[in-house]
PDB file of N, CA and C in Angstrom:
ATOM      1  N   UNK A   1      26.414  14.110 -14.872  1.00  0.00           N
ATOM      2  CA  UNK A   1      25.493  14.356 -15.969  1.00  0.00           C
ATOM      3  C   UNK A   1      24.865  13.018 -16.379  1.00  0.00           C
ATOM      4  N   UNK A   2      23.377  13.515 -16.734  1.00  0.00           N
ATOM      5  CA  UNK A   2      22.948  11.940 -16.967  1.00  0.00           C
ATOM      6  C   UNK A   2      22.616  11.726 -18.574  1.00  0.00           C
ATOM      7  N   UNK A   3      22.168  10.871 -18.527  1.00  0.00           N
ATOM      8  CA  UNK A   3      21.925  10.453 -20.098  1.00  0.00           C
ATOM      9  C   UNK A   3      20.538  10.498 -20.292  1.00  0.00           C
ATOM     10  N   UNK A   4      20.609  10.723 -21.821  1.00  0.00           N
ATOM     11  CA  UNK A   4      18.915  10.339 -22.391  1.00  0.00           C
ATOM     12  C   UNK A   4      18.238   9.343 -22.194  1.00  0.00           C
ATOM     13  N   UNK A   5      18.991   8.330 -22.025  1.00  0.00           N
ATOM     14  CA  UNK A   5      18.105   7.092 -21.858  1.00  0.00           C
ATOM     15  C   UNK A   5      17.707   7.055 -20.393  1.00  0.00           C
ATOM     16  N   UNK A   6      18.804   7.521 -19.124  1.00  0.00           N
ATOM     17  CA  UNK A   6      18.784   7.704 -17.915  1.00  0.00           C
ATOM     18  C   UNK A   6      17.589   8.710 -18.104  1.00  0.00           C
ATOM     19  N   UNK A   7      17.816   9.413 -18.013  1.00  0.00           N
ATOM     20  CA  UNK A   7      16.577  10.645 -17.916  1.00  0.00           C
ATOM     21  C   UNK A   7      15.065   9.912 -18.985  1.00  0.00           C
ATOM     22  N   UNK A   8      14.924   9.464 -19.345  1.00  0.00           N
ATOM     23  CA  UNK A   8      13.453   8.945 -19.877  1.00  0.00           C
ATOM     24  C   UNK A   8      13.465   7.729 -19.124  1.00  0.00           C
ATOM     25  N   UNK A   9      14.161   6.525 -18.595  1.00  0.00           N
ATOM     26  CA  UNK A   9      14.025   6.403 -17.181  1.00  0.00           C
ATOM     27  C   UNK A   9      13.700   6.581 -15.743  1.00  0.00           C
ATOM     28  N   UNK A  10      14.143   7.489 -15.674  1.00  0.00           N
ATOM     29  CA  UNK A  10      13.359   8.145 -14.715  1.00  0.00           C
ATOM     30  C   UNK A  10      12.267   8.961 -14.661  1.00  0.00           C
ATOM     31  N   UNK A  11      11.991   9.211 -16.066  1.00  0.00           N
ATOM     32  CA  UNK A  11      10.746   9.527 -16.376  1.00  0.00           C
ATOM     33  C   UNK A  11       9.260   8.802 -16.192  1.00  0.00           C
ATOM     34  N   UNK A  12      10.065   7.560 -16.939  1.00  0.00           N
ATOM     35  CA  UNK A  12       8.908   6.270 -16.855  1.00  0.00           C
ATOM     36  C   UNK A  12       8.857   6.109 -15.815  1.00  0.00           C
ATOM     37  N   UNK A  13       9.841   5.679 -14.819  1.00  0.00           N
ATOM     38  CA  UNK A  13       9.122   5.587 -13.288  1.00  0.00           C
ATOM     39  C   UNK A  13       8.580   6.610 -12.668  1.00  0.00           C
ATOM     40  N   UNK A  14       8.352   7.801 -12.788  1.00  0.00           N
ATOM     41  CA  UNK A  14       7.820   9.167 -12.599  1.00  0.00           C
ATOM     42  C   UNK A  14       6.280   8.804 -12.765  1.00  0.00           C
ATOM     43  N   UNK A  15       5.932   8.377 -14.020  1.00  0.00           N
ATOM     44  CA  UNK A  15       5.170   8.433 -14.317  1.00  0.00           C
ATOM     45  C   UNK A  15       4.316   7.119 -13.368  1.00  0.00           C
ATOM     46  N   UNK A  16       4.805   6.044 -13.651  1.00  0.00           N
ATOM     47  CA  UNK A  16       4.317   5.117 -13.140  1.00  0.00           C
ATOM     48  C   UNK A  16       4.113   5.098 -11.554  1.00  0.00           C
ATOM     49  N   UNK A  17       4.599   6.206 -10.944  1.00  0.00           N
ATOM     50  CA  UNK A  17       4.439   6.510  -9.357  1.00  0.00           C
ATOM     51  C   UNK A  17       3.408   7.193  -9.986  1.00  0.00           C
ATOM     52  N   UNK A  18       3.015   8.259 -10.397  1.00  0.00           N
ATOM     53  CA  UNK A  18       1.946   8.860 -10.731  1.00  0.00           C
ATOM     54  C   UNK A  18       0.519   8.352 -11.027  1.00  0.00           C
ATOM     55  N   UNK A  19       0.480   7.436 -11.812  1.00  0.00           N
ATOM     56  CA  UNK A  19      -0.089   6.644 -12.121  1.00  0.00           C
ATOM     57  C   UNK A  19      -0.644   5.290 -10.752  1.00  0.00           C
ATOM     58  N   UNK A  20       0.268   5.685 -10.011  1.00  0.00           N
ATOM     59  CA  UNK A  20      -0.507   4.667  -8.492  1.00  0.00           C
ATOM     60  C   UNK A  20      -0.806   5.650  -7.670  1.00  0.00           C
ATOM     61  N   UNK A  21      -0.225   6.908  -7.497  1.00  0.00           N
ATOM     62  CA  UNK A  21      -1.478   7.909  -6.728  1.00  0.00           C
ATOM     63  C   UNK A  21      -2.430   8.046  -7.266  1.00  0.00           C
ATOM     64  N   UNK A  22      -2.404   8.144  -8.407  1.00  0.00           N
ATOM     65  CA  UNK A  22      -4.104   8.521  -9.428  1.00  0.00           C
ATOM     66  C   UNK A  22      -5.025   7.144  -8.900  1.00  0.00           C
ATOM     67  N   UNK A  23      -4.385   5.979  -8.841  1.00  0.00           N
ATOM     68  CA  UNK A  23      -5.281   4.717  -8.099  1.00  0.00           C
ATOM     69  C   UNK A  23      -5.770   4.773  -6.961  1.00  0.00           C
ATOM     70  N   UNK A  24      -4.595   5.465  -5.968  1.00  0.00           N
ATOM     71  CA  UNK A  24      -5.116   4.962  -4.775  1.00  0.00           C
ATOM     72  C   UNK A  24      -5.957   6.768  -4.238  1.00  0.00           C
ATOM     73  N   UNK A  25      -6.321   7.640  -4.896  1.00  0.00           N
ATOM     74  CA  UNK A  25      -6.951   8.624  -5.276  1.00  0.00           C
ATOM     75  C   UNK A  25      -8.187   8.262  -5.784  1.00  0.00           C
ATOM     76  N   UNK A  26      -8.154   7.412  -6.468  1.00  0.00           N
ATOM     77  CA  UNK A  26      -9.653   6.877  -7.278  1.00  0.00           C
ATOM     78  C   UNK A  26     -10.385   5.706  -6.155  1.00  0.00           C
ATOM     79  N   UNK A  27      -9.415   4.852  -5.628  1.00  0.00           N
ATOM     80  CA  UNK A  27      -9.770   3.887  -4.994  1.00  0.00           C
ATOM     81  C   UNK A  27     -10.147   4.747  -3.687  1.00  0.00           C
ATOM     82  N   UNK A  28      -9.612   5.435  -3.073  1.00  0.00           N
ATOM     83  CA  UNK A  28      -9.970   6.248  -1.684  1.00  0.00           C
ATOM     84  C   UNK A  28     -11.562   6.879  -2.074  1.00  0.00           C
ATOM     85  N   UNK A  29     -11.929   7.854  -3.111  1.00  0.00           N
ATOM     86  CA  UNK A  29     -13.177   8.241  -3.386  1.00  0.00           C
ATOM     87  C   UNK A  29     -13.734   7.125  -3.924  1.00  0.00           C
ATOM     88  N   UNK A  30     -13.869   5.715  -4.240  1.00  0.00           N
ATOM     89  CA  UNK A  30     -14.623   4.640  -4.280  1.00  0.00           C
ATOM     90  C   UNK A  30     -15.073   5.323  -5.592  1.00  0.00           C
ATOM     91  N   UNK A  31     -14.178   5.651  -6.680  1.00  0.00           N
ATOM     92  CA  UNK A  31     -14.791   5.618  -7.884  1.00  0.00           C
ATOM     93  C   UNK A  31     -13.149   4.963  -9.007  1.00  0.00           C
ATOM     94  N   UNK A  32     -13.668   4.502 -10.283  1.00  0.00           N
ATOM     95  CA  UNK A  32     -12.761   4.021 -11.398  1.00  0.00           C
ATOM     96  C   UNK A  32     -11.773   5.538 -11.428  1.00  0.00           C
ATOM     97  N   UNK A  33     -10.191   5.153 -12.102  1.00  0.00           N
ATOM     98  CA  UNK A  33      -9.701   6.113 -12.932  1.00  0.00           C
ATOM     99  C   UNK A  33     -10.181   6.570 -13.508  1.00  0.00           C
ATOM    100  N   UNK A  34     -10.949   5.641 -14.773  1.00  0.00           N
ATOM    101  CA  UNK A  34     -11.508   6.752 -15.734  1.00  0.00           C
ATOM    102  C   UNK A  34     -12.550   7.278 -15.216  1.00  0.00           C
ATOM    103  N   UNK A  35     -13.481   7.246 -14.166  1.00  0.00           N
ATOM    104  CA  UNK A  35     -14.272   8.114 -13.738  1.00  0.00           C
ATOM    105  C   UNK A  35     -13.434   9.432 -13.284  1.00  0.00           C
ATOM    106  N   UNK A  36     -12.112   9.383 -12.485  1.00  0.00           N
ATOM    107  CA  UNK A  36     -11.442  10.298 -12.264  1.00  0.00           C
ATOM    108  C   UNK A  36     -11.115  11.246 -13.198  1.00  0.00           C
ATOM    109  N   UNK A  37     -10.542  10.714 -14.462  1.00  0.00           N
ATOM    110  CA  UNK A  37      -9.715  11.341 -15.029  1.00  0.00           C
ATOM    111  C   UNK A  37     -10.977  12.265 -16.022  1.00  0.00           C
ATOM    112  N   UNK A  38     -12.260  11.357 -16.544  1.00  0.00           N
ATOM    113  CA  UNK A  38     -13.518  11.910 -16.714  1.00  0.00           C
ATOM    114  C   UNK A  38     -13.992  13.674 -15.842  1.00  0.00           C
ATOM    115  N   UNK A  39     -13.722  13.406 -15.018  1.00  0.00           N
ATOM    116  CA  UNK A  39     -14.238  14.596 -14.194  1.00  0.00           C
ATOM    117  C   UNK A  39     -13.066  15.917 -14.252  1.00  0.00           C
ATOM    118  N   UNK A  40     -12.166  15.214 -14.753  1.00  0.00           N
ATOM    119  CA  UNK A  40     -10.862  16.602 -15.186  1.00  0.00           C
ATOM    120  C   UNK A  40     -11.183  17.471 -15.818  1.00  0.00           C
ATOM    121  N   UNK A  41     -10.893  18.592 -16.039  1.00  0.00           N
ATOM    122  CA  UNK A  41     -10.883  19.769 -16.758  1.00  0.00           C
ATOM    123  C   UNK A  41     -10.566  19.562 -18.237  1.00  0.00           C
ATOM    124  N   UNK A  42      -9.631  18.202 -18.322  1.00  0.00           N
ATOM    125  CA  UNK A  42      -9.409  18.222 -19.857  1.00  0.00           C
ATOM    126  C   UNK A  42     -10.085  17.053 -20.447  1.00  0.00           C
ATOM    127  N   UNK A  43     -10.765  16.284 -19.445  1.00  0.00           N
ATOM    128  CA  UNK A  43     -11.758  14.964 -20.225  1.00  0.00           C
ATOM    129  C   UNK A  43     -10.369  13.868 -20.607  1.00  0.00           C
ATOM    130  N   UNK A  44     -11.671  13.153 -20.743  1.00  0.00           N
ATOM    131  CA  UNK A  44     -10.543  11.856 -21.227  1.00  0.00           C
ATOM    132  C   UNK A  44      -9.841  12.109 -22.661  1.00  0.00           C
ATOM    133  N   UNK A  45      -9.006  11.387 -22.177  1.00  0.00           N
ATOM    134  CA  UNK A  45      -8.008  11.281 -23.315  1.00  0.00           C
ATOM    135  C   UNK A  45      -8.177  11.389 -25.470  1.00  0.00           C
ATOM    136  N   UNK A  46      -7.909  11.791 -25.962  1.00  0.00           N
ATOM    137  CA  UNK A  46      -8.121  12.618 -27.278  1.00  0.00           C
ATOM    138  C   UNK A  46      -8.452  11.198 -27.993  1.00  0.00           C
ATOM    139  N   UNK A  47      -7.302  10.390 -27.872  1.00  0.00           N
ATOM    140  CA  UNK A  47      -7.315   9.181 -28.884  1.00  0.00           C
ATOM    141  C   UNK A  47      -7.789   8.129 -27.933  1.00  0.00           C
ATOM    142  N   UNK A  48      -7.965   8.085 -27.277  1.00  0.00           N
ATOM    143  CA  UNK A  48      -9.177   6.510 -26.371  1.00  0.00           C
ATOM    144  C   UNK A  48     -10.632   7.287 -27.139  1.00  0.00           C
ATOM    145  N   UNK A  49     -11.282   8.257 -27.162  1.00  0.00           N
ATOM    146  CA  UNK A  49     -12.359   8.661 -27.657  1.00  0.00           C
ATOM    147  C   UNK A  49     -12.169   8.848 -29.072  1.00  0.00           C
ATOM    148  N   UNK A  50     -11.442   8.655 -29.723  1.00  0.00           N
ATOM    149  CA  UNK A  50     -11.091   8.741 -31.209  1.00  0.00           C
ATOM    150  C   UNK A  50     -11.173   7.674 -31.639  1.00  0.00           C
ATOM    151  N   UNK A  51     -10.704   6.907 -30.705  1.00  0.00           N
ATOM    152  CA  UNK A  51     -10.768   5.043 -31.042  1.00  0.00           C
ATOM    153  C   UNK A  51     -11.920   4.363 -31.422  1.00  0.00           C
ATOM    154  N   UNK A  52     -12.657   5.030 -29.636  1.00  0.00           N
ATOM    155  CA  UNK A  52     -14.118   4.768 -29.735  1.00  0.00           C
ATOM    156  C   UNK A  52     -14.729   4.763 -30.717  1.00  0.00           C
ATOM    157  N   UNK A  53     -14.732   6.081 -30.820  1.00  0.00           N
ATOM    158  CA  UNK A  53     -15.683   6.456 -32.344  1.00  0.00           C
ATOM    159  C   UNK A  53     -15.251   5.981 -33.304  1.00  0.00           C
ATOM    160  N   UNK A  54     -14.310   5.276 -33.770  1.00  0.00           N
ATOM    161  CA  UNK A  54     -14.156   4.186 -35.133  1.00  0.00           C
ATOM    162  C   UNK A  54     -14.453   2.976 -34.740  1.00  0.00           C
ATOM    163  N   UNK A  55     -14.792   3.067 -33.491  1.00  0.00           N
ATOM    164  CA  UNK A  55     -15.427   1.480 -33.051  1.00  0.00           C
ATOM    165  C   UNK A  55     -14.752   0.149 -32.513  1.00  0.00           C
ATOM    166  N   UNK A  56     -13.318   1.269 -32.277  1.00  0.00           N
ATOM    167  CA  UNK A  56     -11.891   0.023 -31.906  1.00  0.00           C
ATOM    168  C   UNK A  56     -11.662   0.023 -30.234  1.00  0.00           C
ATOM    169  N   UNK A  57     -12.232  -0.673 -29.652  1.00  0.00           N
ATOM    170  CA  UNK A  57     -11.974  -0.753 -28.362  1.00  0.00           C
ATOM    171  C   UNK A  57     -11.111  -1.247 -28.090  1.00  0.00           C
ATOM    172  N   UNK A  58     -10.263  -2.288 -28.287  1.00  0.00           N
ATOM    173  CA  UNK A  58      -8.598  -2.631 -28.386  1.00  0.00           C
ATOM    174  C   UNK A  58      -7.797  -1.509 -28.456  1.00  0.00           C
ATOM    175  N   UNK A  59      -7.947  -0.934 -29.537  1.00  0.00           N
ATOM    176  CA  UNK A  59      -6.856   0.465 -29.910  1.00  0.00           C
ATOM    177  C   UNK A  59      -6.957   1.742 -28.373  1.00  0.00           C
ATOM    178  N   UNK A  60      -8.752   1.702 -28.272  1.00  0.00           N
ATOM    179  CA  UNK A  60      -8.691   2.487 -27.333  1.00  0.00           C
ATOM    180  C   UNK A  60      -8.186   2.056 -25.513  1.00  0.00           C
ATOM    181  N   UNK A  61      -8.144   0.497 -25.361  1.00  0.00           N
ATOM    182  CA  UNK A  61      -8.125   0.247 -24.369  1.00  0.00           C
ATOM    183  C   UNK A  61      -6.929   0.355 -24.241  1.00  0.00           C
ATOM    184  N   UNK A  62      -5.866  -0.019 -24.928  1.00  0.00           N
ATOM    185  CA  UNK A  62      -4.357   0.163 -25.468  1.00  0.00           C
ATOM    186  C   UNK A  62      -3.901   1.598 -24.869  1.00  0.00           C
ATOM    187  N   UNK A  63      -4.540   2.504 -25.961  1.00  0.00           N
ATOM    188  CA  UNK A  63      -3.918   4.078 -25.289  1.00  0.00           C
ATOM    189  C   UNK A  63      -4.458   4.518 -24.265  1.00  0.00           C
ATOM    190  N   UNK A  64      -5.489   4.022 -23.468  1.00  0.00           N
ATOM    191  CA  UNK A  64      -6.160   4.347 -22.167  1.00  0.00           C
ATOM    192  C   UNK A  64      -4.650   3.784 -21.373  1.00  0.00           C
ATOM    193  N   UNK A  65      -4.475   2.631 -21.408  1.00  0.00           N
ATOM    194  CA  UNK A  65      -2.984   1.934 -20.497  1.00  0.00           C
ATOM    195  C   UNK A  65      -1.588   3.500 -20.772  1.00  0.00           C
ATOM    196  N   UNK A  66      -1.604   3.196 -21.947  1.00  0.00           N
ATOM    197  CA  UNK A  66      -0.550   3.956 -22.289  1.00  0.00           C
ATOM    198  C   UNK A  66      -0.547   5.362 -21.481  1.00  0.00           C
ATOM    199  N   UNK A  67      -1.687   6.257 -21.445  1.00  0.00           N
ATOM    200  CA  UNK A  67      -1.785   7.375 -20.939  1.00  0.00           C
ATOM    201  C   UNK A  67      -1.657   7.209 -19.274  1.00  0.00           C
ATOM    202  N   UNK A  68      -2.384   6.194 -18.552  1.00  0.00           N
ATOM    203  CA  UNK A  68      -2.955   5.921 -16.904  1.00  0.00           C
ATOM    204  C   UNK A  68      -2.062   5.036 -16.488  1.00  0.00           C
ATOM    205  N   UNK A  69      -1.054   4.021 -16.810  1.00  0.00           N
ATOM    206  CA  UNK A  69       0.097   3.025 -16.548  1.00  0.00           C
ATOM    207  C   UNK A  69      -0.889   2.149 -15.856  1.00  0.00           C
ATOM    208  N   UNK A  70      -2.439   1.778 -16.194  1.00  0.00           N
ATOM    209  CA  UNK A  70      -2.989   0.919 -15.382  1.00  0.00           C
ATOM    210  C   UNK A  70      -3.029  -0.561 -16.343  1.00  0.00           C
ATOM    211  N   UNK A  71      -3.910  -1.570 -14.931  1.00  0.00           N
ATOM    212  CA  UNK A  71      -3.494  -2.604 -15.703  1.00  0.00           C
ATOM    213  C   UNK A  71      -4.390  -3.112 -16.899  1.00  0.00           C
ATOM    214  N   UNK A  72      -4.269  -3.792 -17.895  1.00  0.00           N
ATOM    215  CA  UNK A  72      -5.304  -4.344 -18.590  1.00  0.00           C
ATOM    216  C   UNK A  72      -7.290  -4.659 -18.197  1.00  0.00           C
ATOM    217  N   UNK A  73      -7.041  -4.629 -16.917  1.00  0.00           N
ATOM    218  CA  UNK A  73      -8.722  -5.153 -16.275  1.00  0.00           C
ATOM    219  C   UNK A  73      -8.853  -3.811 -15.928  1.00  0.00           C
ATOM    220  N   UNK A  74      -7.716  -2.847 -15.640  1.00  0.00           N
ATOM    221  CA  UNK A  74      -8.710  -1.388 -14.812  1.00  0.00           C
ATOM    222  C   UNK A  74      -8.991  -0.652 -16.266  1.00  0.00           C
ATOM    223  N   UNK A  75      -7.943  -0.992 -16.968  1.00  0.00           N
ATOM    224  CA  UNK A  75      -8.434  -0.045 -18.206  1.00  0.00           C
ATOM    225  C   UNK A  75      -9.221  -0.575 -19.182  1.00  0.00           C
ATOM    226  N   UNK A  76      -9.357  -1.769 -19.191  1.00  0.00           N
ATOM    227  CA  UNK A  76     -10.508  -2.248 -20.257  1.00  0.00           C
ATOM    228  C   UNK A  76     -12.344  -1.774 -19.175  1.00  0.00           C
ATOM    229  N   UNK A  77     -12.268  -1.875 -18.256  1.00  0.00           N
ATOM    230  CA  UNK A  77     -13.100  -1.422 -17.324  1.00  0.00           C
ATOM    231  C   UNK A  77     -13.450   0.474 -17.445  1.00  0.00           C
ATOM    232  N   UNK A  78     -11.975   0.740 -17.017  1.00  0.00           N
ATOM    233  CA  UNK A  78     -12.029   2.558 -17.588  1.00  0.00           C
ATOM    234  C   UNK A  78     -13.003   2.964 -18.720  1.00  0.00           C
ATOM    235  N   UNK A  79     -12.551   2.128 -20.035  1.00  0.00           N
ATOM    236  CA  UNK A  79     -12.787   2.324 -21.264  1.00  0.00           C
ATOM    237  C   UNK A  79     -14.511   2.295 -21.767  1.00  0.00           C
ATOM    238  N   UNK A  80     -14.744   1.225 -21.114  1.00  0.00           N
ATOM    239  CA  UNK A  80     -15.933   0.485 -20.806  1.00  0.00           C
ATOM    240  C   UNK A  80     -16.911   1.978 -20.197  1.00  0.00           C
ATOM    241  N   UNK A  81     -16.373   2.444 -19.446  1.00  0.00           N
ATOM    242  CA  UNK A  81     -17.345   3.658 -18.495  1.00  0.00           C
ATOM    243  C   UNK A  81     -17.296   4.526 -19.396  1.00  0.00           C
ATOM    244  N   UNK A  82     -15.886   4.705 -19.793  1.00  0.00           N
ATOM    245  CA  UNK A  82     -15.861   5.675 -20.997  1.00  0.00           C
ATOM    246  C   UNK A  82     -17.286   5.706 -22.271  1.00  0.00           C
ATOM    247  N   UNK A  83     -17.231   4.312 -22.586  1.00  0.00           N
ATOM    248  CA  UNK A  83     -17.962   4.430 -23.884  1.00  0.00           C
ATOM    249  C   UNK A  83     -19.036   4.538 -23.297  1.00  0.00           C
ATOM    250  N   UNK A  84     -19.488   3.862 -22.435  1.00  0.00           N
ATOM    251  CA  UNK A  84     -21.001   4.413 -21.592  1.00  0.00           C
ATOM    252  C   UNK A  84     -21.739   5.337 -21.403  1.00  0.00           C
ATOM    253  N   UNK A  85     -20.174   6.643 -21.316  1.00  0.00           N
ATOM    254  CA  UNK A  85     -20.746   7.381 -21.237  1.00  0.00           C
ATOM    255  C   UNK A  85     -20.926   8.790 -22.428  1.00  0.00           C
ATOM    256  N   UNK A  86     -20.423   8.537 -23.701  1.00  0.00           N
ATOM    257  CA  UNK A  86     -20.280   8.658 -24.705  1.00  0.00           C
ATOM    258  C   UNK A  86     -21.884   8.632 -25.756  1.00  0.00           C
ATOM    259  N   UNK A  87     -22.088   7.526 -25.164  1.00  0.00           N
ATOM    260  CA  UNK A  87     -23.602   7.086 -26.018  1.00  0.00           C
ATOM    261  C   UNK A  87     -24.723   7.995 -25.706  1.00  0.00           C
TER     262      UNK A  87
END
């Protein structure tokens, strides 16, 4: 039997494998994550566009990472397409 902390462990690395197919998925069609994740059925993320719209691109570039496990340059980049395409 495992533990809570074990099991959200292996969660986080779950995720973070997830989070490098979604790359090399984005990188194979020669487009950004957030162009990927853009073209989903559920749109980008609730609070990166919540951010936006109060005008906090820090806050939003922050929970863009948090949601995609990418790094600081793909998601300040993500975010960037994001608001682009917002306007």
């Amino acid at each position: 039997m495992t533990t809570d902390a074990e099991d959200i462990q292996q969660l986080k690395i779950e995720v973070a494998r997830q989070g490098q197919i979604l790359d090399a998925i984005a990188k194979q069609l020669g487009i950004g994550q957030g162009a990927l994740l853009m073209s989903s059925t559920s749109g980008p993320p609730a609070d990166v566009v919540d951010a936006l719209h109060a005008g906090n691109t820090i806050l939003a570039i922050k929970n863009w990472r948090a949601h995609t496990n990418s790094s600081l340059a793909e998601a300040k980049h993500a975010v960037e397409e994001l608001e682009r395409g917002l306007r």
